[in-house]
Protein backbone atom coordinates (compact mmCIF):
# COMPACT_ATOMS: atom_id res chain seq x y z
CA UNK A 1 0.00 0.00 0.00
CA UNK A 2 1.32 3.40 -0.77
CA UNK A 3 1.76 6.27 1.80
CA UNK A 4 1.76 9.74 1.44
CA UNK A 5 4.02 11.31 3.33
CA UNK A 6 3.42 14.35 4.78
CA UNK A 7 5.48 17.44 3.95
CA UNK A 8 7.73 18.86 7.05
CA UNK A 9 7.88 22.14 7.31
CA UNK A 10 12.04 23.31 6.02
CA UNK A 11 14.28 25.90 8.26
CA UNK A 12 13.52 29.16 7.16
CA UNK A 13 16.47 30.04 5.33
CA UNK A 14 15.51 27.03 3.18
CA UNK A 15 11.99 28.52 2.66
CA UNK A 16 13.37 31.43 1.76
CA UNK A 17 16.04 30.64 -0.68
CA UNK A 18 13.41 28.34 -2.85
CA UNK A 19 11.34 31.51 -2.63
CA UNK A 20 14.08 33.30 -4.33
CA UNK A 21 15.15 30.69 -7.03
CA UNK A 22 11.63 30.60 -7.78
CA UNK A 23 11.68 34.14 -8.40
CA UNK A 24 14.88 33.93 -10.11
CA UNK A 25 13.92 31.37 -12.71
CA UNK A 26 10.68 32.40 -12.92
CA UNK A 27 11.99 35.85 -14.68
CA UNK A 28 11.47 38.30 -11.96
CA UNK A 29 15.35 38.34 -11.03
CA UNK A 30 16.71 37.75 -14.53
CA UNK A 31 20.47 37.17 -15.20
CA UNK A 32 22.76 40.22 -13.77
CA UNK A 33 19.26 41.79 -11.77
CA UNK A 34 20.66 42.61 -8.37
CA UNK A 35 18.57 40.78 -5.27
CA UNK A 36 16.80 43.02 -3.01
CA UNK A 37 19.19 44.69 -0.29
CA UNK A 38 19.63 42.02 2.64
CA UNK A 39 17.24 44.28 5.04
CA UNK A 40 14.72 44.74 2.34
CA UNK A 41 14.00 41.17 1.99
CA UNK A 42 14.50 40.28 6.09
CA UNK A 43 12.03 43.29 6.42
CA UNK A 44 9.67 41.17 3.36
CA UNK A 45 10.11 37.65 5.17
CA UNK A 46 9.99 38.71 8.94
CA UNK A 47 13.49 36.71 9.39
CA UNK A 48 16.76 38.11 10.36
CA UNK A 49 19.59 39.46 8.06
CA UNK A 50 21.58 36.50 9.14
CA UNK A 51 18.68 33.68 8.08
CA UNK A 52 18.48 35.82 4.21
CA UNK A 53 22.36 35.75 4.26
CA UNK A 54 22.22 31.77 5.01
CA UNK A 55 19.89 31.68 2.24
CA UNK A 56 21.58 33.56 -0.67
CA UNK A 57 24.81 31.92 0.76
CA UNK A 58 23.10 28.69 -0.16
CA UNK A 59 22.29 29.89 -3.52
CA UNK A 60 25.79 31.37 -4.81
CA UNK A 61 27.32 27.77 -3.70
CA UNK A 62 25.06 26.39 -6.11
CA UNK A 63 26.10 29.10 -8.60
CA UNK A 64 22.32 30.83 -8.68
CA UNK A 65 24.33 34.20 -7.43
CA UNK A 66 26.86 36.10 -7.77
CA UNK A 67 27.90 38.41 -4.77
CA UNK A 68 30.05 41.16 -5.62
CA UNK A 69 31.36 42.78 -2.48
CA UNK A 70 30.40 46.11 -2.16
CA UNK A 71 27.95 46.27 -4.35
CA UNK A 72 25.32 43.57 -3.56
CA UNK A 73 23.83 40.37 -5.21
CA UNK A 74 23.29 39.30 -8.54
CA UNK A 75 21.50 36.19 -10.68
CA UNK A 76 24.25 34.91 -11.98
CA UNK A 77 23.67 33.83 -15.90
CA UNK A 78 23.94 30.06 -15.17
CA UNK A 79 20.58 30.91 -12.74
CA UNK A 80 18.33 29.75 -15.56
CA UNK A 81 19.40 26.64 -16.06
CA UNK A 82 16.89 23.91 -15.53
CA UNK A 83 17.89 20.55 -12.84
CA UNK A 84 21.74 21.21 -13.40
CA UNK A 85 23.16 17.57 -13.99
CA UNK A 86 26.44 18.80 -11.81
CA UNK A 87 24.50 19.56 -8.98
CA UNK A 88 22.86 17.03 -6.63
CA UNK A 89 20.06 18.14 -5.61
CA UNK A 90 17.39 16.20 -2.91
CA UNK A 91 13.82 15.61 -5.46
CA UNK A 92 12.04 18.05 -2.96
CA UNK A 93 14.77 21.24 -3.70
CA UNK A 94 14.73 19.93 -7.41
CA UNK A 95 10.79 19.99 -8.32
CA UNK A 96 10.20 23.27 -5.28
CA UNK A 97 13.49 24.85 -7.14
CA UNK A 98 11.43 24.69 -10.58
CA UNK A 99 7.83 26.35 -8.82
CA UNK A 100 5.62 23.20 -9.05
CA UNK A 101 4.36 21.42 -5.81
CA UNK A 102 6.44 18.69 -4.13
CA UNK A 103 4.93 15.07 -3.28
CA UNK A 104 6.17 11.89 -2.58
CA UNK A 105 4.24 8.63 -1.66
CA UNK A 106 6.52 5.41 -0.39
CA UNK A 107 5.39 2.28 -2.36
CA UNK A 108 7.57 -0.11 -0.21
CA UNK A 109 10.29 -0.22 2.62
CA UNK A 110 11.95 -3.87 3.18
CA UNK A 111 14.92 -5.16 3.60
CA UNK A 112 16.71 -7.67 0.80
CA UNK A 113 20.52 -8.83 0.00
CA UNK A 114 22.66 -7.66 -2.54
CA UNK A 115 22.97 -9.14 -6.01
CA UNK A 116 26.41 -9.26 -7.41
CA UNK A 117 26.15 -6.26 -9.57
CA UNK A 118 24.75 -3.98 -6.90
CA UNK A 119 27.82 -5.64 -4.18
CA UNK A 120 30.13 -4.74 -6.48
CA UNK A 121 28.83 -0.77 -6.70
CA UNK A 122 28.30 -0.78 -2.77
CA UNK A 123 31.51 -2.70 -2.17
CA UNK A 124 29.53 -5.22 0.22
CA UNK A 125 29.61 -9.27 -0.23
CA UNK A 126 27.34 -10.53 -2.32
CA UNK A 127 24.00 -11.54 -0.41
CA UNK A 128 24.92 -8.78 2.64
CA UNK A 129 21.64 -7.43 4.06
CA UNK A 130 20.69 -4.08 2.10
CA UNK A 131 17.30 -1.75 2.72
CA UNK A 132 15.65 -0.93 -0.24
CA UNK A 133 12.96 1.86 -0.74
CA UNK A 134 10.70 2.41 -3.80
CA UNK A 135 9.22 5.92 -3.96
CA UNK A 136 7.41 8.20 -6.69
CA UNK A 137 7.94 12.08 -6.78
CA UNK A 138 5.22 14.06 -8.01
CA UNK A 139 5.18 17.83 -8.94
CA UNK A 140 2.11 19.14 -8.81
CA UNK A 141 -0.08 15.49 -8.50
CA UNK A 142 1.53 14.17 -11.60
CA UNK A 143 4.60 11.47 -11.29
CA UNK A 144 7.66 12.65 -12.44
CA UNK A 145 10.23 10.86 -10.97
CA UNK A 146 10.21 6.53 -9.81
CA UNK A 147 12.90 5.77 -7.47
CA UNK A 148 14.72 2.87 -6.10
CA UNK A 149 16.39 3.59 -3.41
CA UNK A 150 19.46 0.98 -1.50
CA UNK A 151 20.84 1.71 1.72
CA UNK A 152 24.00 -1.02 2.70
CA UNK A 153 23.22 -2.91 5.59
CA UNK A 154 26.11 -2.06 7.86
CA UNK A 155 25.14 2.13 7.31
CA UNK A 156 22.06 1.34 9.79
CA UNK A 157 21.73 0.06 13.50
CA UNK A 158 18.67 -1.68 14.93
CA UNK A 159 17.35 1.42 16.05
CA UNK A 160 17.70 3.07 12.40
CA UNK A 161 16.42 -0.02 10.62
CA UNK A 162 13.08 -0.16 13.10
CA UNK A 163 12.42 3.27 12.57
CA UNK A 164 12.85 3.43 8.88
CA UNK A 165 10.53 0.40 8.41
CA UNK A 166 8.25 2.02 10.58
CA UNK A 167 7.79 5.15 9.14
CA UNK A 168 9.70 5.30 5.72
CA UNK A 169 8.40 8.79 5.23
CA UNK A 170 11.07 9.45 7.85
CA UNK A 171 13.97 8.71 4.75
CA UNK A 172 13.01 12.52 2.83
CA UNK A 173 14.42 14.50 2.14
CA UNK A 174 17.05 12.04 1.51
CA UNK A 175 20.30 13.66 1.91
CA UNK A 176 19.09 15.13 4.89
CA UNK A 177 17.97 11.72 6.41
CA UNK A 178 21.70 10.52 5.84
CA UNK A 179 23.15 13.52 7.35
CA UNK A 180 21.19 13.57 10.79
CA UNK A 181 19.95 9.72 11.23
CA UNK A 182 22.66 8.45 9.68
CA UNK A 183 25.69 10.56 10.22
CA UNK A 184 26.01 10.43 6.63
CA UNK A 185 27.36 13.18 4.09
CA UNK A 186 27.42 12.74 0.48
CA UNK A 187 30.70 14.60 -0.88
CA UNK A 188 29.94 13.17 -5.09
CA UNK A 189 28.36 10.70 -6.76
CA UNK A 190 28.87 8.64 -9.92
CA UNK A 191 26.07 8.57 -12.19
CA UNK A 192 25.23 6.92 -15.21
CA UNK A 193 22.35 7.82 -17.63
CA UNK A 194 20.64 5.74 -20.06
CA UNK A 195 17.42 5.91 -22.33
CA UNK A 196 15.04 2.58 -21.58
CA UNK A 197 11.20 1.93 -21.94
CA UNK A 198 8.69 1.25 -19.58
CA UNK A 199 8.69 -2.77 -19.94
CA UNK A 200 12.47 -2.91 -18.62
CA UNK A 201 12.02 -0.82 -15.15
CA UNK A 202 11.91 -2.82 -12.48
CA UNK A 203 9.33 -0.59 -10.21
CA UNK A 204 6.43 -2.32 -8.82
CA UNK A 205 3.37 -1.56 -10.44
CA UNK A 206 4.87 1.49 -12.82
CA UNK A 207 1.83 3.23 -13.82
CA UNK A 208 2.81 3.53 -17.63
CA UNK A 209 2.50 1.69 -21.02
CA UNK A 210 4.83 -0.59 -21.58
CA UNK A 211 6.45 1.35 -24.56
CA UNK A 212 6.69 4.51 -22.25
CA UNK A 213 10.66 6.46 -23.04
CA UNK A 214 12.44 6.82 -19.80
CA UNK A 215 15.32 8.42 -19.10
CA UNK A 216 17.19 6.12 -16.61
CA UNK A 217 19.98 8.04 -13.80
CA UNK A 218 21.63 5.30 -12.09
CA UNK A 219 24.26 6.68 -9.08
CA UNK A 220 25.77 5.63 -6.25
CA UNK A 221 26.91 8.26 -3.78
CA UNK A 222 30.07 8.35 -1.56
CA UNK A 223 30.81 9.77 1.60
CA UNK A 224 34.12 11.84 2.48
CA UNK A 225 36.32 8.43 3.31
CA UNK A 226 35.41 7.89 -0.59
CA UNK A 227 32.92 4.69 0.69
CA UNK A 228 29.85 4.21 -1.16
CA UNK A 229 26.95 4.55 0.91
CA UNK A 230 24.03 4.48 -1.16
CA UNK A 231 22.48 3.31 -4.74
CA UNK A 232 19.72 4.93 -6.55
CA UNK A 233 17.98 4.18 -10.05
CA UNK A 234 16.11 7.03 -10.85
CA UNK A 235 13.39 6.48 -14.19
CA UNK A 236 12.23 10.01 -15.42
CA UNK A 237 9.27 9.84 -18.15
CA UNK A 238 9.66 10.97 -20.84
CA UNK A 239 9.09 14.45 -20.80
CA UNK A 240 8.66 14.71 -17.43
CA UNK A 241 11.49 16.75 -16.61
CA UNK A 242 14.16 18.83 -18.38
CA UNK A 243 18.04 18.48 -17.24
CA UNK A 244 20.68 20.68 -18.07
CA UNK A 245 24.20 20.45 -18.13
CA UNK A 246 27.26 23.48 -18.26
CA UNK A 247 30.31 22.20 -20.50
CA UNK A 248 33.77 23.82 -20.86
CA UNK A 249 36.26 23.41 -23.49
CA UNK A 250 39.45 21.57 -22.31
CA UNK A 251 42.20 23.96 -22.72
């Protein structure tokens, strides 16, 4: 049976600095507008200087702003590009980040053993325990992203692994989950991306026709001793969801 999960409410500065990407994408800060004055939008929000500043800070790492000392804050001209592939982002910043409503409902939580493929990408035996988590991401009510989710066994005590079967909800935002249940941080990932068609995805009960396009992300993500720590296939419908990706020249 699915669950919905109900949406938590973020820390203000994270409120806030989807607030402004919306804006920002959206066309009402285009590329090289300067940002409201740090007073004028605490004054706006009813925060502090120091929650906008945590904000915007979060938005130049991601390369959304440019801050030019001095003289204030600026879109920057990568701001309009649409679910950078060089970023990783958590599915709730990605869909908010783009102005449509987040969802998520958790198809199944259970625990399994690791094949010899997916052993070899979480360098566990084959057959070591592993928690696996199928989920669907809507934005706005329709499904735009299917996820498998795979958690090694060793990442998660007996506490962690009750509570997660318990109340998978608990899991999103993902990155987050790692970093404060699990004591996790995700420094890169490797990903892989492949088109495929409906017929070949192994999610339970995939609510599309067989001959569907998807656009497959498989990654595995690795924490600052370089140890992978969990596996995701991600299956994107065909035009679902646009991805964008920032190339240099080699010099």
């Amino acid at each position: 049976m699915q669950r919905t999960i109900p949406v938590r409410s973020a820390p203000l500065s994270q409120q806030i600095a989807e607030i402004l990407i919306r804006r920002i994408r959206s066309g009402i800060y285009p590329p090289d507008a300067q940002l409201p004055p740090e007073h004028d939008l605490a004054a706006e929000f009813h925060v502090s200087r120091a929650t906008v500043r945590s904000a915007t800070s979060a938005l130049a790492a991601r390369g959304l702003v440019v801050r030019r000392q001095g003289v204030g804050t600026f879109a920057s001209r990568l701001s309009r590009i649409s679910n950078p592939l060089n970023e990783a982002l958590d599915f709730h910043e990605m869909i908010t980040g783009d102005g449509h409503r987040f969802g998520v409902q958790v198809v199944g939580c259970e625990w399994g053993v690791a094949e010899a493929r997916l052993a070899d990408l979480l360098q566990v035996d084959p057959g070591d325990p592993v928690l696996r988590s199928h989920k669907i991401f809507t934005a706005d009510g329709n499904a735009v992203i299917f996820c498998i989710n795979t958690l090694p066994g060793w990442l998660l005590d007996e506490e962690a692994s009750r509570s997660v079967l318990d109340r998978p909800e608990s899991t999103e935002p993902f990155f987050e989950f790692l970093r404060t249940r699990l004591g996790q941080t995700v420094e890169y990932h490797v990903a892989h991306l492949k088109p495929e068609i409906a017929a070949d995805c192994p999610f339970p009960g995939l609510p599309l026709q067989p001959s569907a396009p998807l656009l497959v992300i498989e990654e595995v993500g690795f924490n600052s001793e370089e140890r992978p720590i969990w596996h995701a296939l991600e299956y994107f419908p065909g035009g679902a969801m646009t991805f964008e990706l920032v190339r240099q020249r080699s010099r």
